[in-house]
C-alpha atoms as a PDB file:
ATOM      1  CA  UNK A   1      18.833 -18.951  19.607  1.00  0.00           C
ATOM      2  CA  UNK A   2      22.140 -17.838  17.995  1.00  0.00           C
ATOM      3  CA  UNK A   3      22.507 -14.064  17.351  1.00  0.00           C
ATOM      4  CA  UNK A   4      22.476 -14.841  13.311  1.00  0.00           C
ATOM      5  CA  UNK A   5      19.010 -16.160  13.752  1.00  0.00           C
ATOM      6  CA  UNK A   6      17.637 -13.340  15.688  1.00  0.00           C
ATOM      7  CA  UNK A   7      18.890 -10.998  13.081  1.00  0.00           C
ATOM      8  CA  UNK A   8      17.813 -12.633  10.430  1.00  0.00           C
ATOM      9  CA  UNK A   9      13.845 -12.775  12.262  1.00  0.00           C
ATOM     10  CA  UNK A  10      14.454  -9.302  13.307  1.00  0.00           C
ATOM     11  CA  UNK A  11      14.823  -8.652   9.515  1.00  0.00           C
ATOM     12  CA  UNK A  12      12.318 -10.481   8.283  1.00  0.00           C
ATOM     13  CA  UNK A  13       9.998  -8.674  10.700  1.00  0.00           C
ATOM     14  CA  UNK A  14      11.035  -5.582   9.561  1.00  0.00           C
ATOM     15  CA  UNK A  15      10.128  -5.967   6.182  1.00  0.00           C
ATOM     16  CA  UNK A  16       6.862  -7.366   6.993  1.00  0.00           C
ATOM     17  CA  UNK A  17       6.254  -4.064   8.835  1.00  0.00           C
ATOM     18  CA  UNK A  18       7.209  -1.754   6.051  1.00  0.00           C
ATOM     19  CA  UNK A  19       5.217  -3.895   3.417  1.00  0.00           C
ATOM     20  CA  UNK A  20       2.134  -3.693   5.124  1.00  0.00           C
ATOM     21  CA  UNK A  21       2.732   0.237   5.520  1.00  0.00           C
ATOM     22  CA  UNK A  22       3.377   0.597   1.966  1.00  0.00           C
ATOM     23  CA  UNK A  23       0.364  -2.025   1.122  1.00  0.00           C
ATOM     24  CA  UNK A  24      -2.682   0.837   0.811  1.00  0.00           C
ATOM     25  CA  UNK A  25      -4.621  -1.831  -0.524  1.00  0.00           C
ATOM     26  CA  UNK A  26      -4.389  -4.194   2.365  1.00  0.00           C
ATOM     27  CA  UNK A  27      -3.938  -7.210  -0.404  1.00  0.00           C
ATOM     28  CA  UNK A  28      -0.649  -7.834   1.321  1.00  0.00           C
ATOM     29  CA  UNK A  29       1.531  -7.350  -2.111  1.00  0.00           C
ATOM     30  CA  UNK A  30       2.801  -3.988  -3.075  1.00  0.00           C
ATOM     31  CA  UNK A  31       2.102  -2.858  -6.725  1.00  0.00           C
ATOM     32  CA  UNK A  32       3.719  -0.267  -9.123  1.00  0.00           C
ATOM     33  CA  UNK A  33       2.012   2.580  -7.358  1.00  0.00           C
ATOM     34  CA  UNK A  34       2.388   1.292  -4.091  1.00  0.00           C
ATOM     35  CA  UNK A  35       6.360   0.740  -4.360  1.00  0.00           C
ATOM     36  CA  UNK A  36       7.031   4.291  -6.098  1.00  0.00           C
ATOM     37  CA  UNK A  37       4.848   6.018  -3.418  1.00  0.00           C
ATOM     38  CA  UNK A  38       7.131   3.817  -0.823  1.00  0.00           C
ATOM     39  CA  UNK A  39      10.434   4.728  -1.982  1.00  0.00           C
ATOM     40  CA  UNK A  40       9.144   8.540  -2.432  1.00  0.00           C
ATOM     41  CA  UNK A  41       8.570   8.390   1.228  1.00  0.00           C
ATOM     42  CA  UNK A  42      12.226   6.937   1.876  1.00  0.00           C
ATOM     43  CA  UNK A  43      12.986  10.026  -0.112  1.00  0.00           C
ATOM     44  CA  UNK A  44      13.812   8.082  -3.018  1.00  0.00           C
ATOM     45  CA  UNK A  45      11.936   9.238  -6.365  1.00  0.00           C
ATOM     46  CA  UNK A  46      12.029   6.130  -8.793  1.00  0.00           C
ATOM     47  CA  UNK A  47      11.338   6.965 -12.482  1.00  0.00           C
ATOM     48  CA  UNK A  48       8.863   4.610 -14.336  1.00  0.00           C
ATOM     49  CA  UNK A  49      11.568   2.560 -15.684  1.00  0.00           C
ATOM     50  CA  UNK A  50      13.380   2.157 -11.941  1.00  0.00           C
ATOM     51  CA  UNK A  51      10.316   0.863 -11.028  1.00  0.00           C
ATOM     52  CA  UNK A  52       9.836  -1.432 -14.403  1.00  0.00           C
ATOM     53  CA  UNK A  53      13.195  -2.307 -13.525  1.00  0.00           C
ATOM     54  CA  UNK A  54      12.669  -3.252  -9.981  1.00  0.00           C
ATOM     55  CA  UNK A  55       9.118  -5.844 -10.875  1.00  0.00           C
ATOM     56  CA  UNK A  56      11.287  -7.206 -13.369  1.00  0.00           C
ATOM     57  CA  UNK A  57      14.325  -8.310 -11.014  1.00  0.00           C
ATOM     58  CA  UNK A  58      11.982  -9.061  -7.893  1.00  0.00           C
ATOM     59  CA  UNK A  59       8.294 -10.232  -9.450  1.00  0.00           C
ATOM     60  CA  UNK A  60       9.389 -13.471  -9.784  1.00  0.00           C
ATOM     61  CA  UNK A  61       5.917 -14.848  -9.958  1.00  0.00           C
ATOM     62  CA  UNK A  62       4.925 -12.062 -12.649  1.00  0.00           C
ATOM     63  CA  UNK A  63       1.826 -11.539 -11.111  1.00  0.00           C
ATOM     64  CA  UNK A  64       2.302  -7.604 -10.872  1.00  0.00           C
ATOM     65  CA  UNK A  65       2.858  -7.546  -7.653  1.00  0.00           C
ATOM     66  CA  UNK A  66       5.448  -8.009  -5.223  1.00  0.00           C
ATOM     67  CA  UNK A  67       4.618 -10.262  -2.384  1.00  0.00           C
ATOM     68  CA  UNK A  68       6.265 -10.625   0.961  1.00  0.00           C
ATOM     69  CA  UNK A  69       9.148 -12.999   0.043  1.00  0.00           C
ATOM     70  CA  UNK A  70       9.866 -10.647  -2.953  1.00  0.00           C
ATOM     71  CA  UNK A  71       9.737  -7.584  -1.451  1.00  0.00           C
ATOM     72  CA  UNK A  72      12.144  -9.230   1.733  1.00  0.00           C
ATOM     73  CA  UNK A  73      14.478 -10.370  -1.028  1.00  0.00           C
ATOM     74  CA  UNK A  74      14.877  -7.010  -2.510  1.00  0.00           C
ATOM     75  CA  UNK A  75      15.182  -5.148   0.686  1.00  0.00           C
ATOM     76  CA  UNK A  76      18.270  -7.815   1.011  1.00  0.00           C
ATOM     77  CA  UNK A  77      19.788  -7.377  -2.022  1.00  0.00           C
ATOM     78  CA  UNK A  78      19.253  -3.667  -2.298  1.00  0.00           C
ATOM     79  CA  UNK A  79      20.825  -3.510   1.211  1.00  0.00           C
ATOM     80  CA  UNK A  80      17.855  -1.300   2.535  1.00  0.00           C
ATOM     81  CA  UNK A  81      17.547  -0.175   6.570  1.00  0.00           C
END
């Protein structure tokens, strides 16, 4: 396996890990509450309208929640750890 490839898994596994810690429902989505309370403990304190924001770029779906492939595409674009 080339080194891109295990990066990219290694990724991919990492944002599967922070999901689920962030996911206090256990429904495997985050919603509003869930992503401000994550980002609070990243010491990051997102207004109402970061989060708005945030569902609006990455919900693609609209369901009010972001699911795993949303939440691993904004932890790419927003270049998170």
């Amino acid at each position: 396996m080339n080194e891109q490839r295990l990066l990219v898994r290694q990724c991919r596994a990492k944002a599967s890990v922070v999901l689920e810690s962030w996911d206090h429902s256990g429904t495997r989505h985050v919603d509003r509450n869930e992503l401000k309370r994550g980002f609070l403990g990243m010491g990051l304190a997102l207004s109402d309208t970061d989060v708005s924001e945030i569902f609006e770029e990455y919900d693609v779906d609209r369901s009010g929640l972001i699911d795993i492939n949303e939440f691993r595409e904004m932890v790419r674009e927003m270049n998170l750890p």
